[in-house]
Protein backbone atom coordinates (compact mmCIF):
# COMPACT_ATOMS: atom_id res chain seq x y z
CA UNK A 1 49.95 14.76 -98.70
CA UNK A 2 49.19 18.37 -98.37
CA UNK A 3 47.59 20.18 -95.69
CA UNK A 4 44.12 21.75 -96.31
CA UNK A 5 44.08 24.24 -93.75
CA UNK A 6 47.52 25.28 -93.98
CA UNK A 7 47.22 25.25 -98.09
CA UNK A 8 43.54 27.51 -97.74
CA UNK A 9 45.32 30.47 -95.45
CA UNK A 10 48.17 30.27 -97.52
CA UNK A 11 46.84 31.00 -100.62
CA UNK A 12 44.15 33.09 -98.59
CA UNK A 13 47.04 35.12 -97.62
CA UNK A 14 48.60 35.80 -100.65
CA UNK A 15 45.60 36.77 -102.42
CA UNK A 16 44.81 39.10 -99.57
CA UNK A 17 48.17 40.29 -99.99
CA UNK A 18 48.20 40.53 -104.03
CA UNK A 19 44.91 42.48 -103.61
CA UNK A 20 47.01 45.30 -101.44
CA UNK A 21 49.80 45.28 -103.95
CA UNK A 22 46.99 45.58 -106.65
CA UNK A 23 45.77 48.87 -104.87
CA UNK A 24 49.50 50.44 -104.67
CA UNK A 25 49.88 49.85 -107.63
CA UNK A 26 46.64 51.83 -109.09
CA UNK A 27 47.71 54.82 -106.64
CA UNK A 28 50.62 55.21 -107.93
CA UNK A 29 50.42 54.67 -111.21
CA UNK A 30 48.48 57.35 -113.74
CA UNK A 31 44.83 56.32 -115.34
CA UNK A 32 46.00 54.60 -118.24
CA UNK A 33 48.03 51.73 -116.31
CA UNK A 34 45.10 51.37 -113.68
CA UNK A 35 43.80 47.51 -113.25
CA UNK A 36 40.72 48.77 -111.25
CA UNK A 37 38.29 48.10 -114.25
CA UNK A 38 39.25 44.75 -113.78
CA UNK A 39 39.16 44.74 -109.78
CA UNK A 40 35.54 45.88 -110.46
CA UNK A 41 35.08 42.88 -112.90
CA UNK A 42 36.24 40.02 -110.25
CA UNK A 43 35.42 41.38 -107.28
CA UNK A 44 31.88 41.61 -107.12
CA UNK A 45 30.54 44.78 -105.75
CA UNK A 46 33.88 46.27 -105.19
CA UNK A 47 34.18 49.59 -105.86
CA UNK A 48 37.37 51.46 -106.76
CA UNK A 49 38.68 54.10 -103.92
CA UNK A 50 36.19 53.49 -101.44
CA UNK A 51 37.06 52.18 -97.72
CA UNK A 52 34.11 49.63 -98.22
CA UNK A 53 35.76 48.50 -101.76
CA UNK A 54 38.54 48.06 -100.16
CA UNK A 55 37.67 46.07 -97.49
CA UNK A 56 35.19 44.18 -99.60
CA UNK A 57 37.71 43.28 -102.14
CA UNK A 58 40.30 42.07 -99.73
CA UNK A 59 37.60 39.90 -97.98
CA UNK A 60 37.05 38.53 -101.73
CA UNK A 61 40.15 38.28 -102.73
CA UNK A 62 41.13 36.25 -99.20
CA UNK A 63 38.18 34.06 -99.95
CA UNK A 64 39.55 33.40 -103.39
CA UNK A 65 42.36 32.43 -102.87
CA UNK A 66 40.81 29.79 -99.85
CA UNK A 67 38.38 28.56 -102.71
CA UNK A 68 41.40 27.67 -104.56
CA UNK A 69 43.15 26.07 -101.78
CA UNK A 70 40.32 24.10 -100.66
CA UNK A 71 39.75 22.56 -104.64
CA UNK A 72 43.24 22.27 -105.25
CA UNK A 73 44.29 19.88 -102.20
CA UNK A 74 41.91 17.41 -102.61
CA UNK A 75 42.82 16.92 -106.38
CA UNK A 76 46.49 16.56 -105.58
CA UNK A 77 45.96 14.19 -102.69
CA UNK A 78 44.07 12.44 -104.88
CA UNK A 79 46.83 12.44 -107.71
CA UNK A 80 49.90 11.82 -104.80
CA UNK A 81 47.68 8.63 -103.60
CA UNK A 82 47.22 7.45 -107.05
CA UNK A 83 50.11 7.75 -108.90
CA UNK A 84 52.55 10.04 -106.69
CA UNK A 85 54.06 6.57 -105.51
CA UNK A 86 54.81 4.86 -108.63
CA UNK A 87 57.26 2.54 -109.41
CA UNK A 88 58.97 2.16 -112.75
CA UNK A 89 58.13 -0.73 -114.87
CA UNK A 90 61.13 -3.64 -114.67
CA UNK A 91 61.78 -2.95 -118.35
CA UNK A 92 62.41 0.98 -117.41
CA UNK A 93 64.71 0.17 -114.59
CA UNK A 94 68.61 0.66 -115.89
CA UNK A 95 70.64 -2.88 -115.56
CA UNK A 96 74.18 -3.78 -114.04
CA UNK A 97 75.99 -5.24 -116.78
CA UNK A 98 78.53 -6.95 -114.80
């Protein structure tokens, strides 16, 4: 069983994280390998070199990646609990042929 809270930072985290790499990544790279067009797609009202974009986008992209941590445990919990615990079928299990 996974942990919702500890699943929801996590991914929180590295989303907040990827978002900062993101950003590096269009500073330092020229205009034609920029991703920012689709920063400004996601990220709704972010806006590309602009403390408030910035800070907006990392607060979306932390809240992203908690969405996806707080749909994603539940499902697999569910799956784990229904079939995570499975036995084989008698006919699947290999015999001793002593």
């Amino acid at each position: 069983m996974l942990n919702i809270k500890l699943v929801s930072w996590s991914l929180g985290l590295w989303s907040a994280v990827t978002f900062i790499v993101c950003v590096i990544y269009g500073l330092v790279t020229p205009q034609a390998l920029h991703m920012h067009e689709l920063l400004e797609q996601v990220l709704p009202a972010f806006k590309w070199l602009t403390w408030w974009g910035f800070l907006l986008g990392l607060v979306e992209s932390f809240l992203y990646g908690v969405y996806a941590g707080l749909v994603y445990v539940p499902i697999y919990n569910f799956l784990q609990r229904r079939w995570g615990n499975a036995r084989p079928c008698p006919e699947e299990t290999p015999k001793d042929d002593d």
